[in-house]
N, C-alpha and C. Protein backbone atom coordinates (compact mmCIF):
# COMPACT_ATOMS: atom_id res chain seq x y z
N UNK A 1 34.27 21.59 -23.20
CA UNK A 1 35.43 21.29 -23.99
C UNK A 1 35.12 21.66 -25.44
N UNK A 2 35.76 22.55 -25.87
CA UNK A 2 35.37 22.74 -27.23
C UNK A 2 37.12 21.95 -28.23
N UNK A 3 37.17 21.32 -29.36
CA UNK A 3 37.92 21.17 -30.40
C UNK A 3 37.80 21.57 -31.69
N UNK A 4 38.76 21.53 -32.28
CA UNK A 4 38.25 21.29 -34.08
C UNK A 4 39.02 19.79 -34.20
N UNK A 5 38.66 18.74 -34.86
CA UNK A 5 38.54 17.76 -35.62
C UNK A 5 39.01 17.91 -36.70
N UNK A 6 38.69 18.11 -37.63
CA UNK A 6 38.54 18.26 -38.75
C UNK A 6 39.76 18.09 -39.17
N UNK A 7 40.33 17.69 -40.27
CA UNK A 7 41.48 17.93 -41.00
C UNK A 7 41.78 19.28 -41.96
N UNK A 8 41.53 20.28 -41.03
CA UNK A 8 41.81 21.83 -42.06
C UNK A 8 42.39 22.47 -41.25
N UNK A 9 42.73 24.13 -41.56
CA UNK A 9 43.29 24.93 -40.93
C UNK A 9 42.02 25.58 -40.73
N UNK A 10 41.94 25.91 -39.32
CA UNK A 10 40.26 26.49 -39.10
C UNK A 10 41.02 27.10 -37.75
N UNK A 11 40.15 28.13 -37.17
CA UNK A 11 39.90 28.86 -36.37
C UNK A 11 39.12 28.37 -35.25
N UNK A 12 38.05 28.03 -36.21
CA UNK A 12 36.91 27.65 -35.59
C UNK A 12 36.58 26.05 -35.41
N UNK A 13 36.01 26.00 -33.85
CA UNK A 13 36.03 24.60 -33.55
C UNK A 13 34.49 23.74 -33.85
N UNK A 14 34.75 22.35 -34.37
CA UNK A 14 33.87 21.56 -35.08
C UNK A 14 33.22 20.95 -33.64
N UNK A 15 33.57 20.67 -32.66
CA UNK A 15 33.46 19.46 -31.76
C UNK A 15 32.71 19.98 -30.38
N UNK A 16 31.98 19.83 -29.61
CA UNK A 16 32.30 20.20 -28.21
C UNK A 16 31.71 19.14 -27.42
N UNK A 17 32.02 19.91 -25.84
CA UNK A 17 30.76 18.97 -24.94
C UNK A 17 31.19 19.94 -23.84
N UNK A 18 29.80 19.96 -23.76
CA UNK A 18 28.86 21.16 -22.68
C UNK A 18 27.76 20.66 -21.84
N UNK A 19 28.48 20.69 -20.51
CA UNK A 19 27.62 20.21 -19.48
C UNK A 19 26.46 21.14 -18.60
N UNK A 20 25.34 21.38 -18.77
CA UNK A 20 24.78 22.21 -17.91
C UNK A 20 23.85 21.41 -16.93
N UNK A 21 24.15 22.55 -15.78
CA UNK A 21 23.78 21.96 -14.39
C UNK A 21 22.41 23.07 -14.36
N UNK A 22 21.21 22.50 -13.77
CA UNK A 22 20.06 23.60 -13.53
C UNK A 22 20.33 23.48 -11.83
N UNK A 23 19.88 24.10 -11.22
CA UNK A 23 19.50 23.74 -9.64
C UNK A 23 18.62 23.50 -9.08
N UNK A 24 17.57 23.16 -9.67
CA UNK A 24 15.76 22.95 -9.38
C UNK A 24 15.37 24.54 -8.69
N UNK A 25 15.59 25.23 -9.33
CA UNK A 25 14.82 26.17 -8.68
C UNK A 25 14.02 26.99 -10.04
N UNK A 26 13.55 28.23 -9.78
CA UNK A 26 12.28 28.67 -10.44
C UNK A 26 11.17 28.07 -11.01
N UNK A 27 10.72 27.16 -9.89
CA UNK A 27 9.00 26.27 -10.34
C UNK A 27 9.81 25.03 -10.68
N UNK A 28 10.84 25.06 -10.71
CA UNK A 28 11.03 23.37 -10.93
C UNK A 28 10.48 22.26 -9.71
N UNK A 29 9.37 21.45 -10.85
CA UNK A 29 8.50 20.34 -9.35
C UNK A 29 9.83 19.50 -8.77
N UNK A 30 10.57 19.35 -9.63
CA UNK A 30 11.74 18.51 -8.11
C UNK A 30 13.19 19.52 -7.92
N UNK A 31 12.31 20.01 -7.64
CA UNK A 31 13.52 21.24 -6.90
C UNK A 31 14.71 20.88 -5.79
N UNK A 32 14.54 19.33 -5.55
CA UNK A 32 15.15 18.46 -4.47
C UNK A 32 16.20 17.92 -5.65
N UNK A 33 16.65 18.33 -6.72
CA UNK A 33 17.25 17.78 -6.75
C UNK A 33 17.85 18.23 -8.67
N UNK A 34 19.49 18.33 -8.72
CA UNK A 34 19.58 19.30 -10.19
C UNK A 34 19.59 18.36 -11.18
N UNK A 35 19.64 19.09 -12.00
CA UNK A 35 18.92 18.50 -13.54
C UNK A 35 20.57 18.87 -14.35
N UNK A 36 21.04 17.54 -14.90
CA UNK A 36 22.30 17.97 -15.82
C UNK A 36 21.84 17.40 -17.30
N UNK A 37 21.93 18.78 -17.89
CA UNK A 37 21.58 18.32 -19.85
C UNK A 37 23.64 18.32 -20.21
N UNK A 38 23.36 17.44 -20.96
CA UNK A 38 24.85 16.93 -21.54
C UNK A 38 24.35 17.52 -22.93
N UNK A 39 25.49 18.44 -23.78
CA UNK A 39 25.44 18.70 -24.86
C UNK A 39 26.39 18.44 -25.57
N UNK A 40 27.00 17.22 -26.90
CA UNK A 40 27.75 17.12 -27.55
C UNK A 40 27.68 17.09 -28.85
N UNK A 41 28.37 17.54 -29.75
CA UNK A 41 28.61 17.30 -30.86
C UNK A 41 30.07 16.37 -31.39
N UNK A 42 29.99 16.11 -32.52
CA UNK A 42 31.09 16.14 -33.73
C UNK A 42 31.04 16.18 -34.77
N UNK A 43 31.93 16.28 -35.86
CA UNK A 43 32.21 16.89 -36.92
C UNK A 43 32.54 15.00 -37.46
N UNK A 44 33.67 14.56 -36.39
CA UNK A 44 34.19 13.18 -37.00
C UNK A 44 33.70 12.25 -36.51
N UNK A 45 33.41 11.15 -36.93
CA UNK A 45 32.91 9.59 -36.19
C UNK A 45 33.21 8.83 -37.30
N UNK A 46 33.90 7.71 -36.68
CA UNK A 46 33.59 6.30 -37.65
C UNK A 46 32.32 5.76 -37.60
N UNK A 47 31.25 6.46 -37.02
CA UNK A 47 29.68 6.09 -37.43
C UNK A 47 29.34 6.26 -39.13
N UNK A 48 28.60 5.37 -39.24
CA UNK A 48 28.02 5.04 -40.49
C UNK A 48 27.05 6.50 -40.78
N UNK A 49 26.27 6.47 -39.60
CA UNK A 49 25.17 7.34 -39.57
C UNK A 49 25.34 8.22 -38.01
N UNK A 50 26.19 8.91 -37.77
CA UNK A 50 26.27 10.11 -36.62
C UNK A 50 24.91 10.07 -35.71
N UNK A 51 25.51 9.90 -34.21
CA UNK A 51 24.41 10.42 -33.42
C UNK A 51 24.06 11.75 -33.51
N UNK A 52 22.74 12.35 -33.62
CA UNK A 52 22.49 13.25 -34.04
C UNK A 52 22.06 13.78 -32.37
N UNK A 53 21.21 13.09 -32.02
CA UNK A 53 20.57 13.72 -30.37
C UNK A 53 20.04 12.28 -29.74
N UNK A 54 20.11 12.21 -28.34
CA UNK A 54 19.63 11.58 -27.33
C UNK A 54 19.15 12.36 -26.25
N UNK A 55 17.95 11.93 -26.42
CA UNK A 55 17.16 12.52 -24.96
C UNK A 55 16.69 11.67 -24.16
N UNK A 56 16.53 11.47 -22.95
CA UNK A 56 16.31 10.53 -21.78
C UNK A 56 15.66 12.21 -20.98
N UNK A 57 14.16 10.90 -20.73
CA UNK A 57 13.61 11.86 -19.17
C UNK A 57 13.41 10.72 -18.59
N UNK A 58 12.24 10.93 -17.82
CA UNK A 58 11.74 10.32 -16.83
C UNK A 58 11.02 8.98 -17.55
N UNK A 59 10.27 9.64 -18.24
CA UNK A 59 8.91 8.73 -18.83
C UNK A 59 9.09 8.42 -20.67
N UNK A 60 10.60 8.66 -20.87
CA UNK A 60 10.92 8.05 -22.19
C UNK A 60 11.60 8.79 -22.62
N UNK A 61 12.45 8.50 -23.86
CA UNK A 61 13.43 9.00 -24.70
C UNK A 61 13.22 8.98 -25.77
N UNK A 62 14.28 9.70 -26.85
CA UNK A 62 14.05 9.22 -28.14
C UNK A 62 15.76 9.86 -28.60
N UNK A 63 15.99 9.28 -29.68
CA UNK A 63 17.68 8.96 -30.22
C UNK A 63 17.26 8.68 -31.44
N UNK A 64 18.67 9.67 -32.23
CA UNK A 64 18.24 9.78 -34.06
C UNK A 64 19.56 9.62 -34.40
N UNK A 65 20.15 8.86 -35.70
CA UNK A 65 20.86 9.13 -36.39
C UNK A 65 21.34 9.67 -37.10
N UNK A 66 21.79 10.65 -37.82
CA UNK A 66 22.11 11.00 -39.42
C UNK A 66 22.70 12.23 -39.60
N UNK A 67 22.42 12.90 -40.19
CA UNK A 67 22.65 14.38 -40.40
C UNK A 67 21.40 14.67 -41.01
N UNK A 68 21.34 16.42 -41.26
CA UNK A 68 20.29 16.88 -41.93
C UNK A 68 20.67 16.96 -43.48
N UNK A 69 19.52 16.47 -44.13
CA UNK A 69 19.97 16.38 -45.50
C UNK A 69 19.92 17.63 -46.58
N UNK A 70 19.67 18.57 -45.72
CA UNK A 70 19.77 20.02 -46.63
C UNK A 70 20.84 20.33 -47.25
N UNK A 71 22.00 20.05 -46.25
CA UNK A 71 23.38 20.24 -46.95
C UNK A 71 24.19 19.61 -48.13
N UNK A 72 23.30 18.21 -48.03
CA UNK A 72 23.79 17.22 -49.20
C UNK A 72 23.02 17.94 -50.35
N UNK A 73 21.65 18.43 -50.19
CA UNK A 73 20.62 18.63 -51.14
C UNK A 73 21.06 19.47 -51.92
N UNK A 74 21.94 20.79 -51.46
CA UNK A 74 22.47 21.60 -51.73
C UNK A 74 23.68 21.26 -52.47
N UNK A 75 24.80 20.66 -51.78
CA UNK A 75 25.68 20.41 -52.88
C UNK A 75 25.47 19.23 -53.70
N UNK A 76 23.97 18.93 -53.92
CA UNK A 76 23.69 17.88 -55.27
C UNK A 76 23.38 18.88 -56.58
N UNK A 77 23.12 20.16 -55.52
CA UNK A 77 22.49 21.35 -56.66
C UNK A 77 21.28 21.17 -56.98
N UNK A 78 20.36 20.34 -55.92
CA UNK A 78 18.64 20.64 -55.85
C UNK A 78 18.68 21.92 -55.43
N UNK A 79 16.84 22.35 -55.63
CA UNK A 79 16.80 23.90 -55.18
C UNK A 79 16.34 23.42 -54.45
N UNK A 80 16.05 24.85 -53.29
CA UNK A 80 15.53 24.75 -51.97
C UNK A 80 14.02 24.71 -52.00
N UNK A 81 13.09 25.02 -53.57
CA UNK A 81 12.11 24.65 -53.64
C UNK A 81 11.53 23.54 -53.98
N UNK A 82 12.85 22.84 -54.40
CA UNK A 82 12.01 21.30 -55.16
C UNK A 82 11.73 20.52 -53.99
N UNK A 83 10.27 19.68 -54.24
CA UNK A 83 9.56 19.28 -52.86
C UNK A 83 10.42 18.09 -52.22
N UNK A 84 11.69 17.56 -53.15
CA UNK A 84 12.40 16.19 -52.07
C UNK A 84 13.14 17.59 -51.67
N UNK A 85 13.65 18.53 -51.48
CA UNK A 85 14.40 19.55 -50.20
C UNK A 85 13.89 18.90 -48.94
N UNK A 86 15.21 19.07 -48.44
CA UNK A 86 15.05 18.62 -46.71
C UNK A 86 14.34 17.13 -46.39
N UNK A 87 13.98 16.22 -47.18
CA UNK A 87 13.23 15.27 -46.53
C UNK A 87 14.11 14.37 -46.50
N UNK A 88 13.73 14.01 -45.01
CA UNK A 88 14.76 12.76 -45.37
C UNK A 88 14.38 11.03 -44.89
N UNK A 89 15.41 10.41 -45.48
CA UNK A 89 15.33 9.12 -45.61
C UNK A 89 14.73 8.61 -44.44
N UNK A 90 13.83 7.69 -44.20
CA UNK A 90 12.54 7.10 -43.51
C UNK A 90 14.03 6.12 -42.38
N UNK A 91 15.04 5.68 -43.10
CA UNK A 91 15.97 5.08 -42.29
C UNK A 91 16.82 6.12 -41.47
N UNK A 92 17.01 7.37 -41.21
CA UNK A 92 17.17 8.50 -40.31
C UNK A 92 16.06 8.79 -38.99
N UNK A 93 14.95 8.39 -39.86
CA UNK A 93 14.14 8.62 -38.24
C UNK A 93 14.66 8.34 -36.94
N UNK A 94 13.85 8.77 -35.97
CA UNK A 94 14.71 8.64 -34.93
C UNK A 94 13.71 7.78 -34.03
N UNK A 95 13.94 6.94 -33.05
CA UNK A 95 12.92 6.41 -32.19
C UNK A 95 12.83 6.78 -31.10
N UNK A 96 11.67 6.83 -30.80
CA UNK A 96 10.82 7.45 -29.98
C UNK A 96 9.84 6.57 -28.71
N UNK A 97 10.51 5.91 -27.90
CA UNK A 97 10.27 5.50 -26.55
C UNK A 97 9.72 5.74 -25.31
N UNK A 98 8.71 5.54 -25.31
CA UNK A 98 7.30 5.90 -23.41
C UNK A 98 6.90 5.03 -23.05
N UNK A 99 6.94 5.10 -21.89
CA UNK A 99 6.55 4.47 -21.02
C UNK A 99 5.12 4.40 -20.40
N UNK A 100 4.55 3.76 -20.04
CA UNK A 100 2.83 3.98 -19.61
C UNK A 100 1.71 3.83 -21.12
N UNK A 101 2.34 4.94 -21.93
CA UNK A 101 0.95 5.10 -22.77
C UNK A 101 2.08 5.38 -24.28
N UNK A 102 1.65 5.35 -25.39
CA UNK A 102 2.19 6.24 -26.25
C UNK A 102 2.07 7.32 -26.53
N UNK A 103 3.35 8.20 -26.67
CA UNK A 103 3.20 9.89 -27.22
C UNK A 103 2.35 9.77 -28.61
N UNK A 104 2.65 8.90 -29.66
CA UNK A 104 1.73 8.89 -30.80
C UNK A 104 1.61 7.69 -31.42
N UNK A 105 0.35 7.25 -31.43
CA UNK A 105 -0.38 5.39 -31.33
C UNK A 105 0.30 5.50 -32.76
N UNK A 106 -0.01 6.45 -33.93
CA UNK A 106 0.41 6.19 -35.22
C UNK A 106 1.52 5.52 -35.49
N UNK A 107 2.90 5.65 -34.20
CA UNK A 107 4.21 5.35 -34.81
C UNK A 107 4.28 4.32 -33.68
N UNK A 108 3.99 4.24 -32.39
CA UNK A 108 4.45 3.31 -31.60
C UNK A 108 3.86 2.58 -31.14
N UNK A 109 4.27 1.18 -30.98
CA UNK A 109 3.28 0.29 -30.30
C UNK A 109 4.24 -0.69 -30.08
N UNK A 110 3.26 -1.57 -28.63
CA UNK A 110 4.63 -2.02 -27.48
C UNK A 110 5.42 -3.05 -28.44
N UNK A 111 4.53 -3.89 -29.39
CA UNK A 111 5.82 -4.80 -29.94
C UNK A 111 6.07 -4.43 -31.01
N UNK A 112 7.12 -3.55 -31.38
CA UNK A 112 7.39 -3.28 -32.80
C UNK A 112 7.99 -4.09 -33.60
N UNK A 113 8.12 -4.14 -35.05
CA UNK A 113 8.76 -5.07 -35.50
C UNK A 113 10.22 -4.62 -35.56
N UNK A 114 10.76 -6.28 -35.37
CA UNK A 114 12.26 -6.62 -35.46
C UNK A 114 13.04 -5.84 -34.03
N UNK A 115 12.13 -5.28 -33.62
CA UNK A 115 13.07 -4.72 -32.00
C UNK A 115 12.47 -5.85 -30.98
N UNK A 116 13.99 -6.51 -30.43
CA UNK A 116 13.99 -7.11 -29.36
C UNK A 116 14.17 -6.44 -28.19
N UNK A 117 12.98 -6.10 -27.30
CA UNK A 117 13.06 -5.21 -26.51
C UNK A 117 12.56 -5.94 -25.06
N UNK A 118 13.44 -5.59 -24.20
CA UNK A 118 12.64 -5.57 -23.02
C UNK A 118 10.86 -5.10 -23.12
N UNK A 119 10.16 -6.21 -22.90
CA UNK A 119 8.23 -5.20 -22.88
C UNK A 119 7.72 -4.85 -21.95
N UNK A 120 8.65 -4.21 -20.86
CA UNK A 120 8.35 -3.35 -19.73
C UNK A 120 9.38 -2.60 -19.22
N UNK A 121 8.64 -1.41 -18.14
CA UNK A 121 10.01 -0.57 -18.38
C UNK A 121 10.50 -0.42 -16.85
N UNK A 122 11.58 0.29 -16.44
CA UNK A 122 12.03 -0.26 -14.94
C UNK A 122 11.01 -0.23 -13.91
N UNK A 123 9.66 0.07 -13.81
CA UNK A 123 8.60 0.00 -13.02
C UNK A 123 7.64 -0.70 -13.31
N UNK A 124 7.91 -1.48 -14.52
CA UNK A 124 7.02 -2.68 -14.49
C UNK A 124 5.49 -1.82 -15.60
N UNK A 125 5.85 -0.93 -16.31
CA UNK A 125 4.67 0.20 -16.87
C UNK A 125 5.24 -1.10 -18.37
N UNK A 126 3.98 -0.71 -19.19
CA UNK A 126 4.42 -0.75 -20.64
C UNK A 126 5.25 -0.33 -21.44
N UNK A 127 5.65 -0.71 -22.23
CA UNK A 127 6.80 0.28 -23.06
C UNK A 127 6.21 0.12 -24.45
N UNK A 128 6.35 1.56 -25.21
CA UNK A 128 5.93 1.94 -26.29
C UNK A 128 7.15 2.13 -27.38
N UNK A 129 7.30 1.80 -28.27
CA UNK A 129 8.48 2.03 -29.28
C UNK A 129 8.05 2.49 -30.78
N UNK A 130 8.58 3.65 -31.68
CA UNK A 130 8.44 3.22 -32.76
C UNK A 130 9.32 4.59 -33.28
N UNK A 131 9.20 4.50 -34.70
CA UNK A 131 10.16 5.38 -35.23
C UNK A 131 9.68 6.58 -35.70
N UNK A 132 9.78 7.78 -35.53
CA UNK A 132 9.09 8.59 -35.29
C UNK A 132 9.67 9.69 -36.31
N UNK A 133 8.64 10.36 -37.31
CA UNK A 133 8.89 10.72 -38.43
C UNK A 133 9.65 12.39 -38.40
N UNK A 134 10.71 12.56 -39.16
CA UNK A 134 11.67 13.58 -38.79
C UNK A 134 10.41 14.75 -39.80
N UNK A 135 10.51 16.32 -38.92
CA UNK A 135 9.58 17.21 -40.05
C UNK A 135 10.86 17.49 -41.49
N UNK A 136 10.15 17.59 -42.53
CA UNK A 136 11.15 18.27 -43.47
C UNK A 136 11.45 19.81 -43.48
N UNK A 137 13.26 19.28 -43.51
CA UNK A 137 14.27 20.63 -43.40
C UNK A 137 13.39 22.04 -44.25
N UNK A 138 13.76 23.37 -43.31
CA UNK A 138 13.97 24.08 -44.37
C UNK A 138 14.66 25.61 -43.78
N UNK A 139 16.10 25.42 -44.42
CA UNK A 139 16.55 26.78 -43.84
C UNK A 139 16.00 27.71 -44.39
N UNK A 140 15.60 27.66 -45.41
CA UNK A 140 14.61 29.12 -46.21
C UNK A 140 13.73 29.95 -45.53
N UNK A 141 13.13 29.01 -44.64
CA UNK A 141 11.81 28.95 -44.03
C UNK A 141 11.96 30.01 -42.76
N UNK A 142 13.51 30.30 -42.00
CA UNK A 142 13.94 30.47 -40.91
C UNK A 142 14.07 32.26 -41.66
N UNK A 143 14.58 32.26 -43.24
CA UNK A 143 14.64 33.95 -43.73
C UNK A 143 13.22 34.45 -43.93
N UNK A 144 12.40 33.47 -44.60
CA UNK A 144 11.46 33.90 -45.00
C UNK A 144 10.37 34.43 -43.74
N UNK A 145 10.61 33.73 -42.82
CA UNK A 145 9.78 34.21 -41.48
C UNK A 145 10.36 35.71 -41.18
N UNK A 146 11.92 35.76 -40.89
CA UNK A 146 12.37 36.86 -40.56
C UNK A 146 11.55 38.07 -41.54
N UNK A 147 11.89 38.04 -42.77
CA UNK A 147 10.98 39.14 -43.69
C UNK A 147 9.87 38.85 -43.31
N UNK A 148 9.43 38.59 -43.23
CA UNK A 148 7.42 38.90 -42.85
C UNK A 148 7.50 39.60 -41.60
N UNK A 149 8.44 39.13 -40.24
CA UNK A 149 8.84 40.00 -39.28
C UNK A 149 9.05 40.95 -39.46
N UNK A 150 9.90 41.47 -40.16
CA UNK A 150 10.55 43.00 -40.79
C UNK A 150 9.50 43.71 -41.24
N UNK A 151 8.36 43.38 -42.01
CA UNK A 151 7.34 43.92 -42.89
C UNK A 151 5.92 43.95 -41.88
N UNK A 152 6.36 43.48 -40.88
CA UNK A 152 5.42 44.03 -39.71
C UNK A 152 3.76 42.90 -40.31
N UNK A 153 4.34 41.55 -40.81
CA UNK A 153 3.38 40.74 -41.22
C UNK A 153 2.90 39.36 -40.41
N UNK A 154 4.07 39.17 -39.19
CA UNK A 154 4.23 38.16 -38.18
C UNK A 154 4.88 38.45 -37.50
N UNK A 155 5.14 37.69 -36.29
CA UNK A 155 6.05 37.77 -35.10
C UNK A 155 6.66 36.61 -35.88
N UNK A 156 8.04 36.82 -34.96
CA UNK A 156 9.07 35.98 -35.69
C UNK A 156 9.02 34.23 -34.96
N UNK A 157 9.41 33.50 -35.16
CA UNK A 157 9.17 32.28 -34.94
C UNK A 157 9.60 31.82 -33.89
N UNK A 158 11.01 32.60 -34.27
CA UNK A 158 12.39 32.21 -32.92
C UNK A 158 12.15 33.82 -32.06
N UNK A 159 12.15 33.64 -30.96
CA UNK A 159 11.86 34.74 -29.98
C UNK A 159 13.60 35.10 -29.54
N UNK A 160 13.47 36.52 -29.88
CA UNK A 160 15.05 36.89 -29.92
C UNK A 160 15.47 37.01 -28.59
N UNK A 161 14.55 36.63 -27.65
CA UNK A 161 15.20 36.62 -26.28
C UNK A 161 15.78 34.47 -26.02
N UNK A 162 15.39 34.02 -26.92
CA UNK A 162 15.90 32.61 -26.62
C UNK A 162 17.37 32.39 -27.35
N UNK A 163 17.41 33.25 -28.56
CA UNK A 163 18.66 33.51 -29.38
C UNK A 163 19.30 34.21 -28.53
N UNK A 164 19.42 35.30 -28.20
CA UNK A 164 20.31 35.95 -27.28
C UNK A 164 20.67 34.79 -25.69
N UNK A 165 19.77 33.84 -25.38
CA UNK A 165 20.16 33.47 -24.33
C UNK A 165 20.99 32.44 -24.66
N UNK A 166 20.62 31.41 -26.13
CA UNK A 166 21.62 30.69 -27.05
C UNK A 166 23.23 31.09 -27.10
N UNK A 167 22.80 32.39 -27.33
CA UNK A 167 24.58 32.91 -28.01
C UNK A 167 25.32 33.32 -26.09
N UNK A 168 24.36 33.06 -25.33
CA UNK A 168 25.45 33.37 -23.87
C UNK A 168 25.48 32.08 -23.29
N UNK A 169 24.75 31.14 -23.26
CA UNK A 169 25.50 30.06 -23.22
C UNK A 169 26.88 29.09 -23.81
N UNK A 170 26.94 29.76 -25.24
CA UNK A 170 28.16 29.84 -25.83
C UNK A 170 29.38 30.85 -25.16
N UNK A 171 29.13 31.34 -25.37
CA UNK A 171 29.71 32.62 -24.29
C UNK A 171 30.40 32.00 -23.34
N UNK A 172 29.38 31.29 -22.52
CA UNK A 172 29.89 30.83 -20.95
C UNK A 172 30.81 29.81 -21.54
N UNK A 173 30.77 28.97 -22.52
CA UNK A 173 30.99 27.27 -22.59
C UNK A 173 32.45 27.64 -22.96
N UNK A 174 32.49 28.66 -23.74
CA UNK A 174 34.09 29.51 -24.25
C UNK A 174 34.49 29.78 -23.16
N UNK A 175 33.84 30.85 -21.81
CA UNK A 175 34.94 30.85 -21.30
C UNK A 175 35.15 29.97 -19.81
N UNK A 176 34.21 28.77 -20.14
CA UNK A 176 34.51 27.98 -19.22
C UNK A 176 35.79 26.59 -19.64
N UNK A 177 35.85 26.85 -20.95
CA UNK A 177 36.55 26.25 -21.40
C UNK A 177 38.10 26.71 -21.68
N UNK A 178 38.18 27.95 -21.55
CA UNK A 178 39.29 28.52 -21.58
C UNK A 178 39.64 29.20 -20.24
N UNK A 179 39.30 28.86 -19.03
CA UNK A 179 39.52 29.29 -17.70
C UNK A 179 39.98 27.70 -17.21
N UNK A 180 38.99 26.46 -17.91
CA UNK A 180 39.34 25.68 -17.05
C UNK A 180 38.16 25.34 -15.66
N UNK A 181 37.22 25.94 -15.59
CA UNK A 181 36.68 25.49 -14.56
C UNK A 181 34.91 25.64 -14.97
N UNK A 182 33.89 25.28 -13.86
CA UNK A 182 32.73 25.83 -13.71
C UNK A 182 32.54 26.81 -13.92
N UNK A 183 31.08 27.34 -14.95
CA UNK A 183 31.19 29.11 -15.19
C UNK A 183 29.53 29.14 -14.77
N UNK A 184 29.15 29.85 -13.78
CA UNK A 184 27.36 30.44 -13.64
C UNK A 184 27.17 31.09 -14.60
N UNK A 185 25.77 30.80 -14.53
CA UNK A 185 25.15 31.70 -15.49
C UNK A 185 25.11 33.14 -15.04
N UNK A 186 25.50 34.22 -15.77
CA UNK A 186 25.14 36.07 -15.34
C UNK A 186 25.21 36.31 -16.68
């Protein structure tokens, strides 16, 4: 489903939600059974602080609030070199939840403060919690790689076969959204 939200005259849509189905196949260990990633955005919420991402696996999750603060940074008219660029507020972090062991002892541990949590997890394992530190923004960082690519000084960061497979999943989500039905991947 793609929309625009927004209160403008736009073309282009602010909103979506994109369901992809895998089928357990190519080396997938539970091939018995498909894997659906839910992809949504928005533009609008009466949230204070916007869900930014939720991930759920097997053996833990983690869920962030906020936006990225490059864009504010920018129309405060910081530069993209001054060192608060991209960092952001310690209350944006996102938390970061496992089960069994912790992904990183530094941020999580089973009783964190002020979270009333269940202290085990549906199998009776430990549960690990803590808030887990966002890296600082930098769109600069995404040109400046490209030129060193160009100048034959690095490989590029983003592998242009994951971008090209990016922009056809869009592709599909358009015209599964404008057909109305399920679209395979080709």
């Amino acid at each position: 489903m793609l929309r625009a939200l927004r209160d403008v005259d736009s073309e282009v849509e602010d909103s979506f939600t994109v369901i992809l189905r895998y089928d357990g196949k190519n080396g997938n260990p539970r091939a018995n059974k498909d894997l659906l990633c839910l992809v949504q955005t928005t533009m609008v919420t009466p949230m204070q602080a916007p869900l930014k991402c939720m991930i759920r696996g097997m053996n833990g999750s983690y869920i962030k609030f906020g936006t990225d603060p490059q864009e504010a940074n920018a129309l405060a008219g910081m530069a993209a070199t001054d060192a608060e660029w991209g960092v952001e507020d310690e209350s944006l972090w996102g938390t970061l939840t496992t089960f069994s062991q912790p992904f990183d002892a530094n941020v999580q541990s089973e009783n964190p403060k002020g979270q009333v949590v269940p202290p085990v997890g549906p199998k009776g394992e430990k549960k690990f919690i803590g808030r887990y530190p966002s890296k600082r923004g930098n769109y600069m960082g995404f040109y400046e790689d490209l030129v060193k690519a160009m100048n034959g000084e690095k490989k590029v960061e983003v592998d242009p076969m994951q971008s090209r497979d990016g922009i056809r999943v869009i592709e599909l989500a358009r015209q599964s959204a404008e057909e109305g039905r399920t679209v395979d991947w080709s």
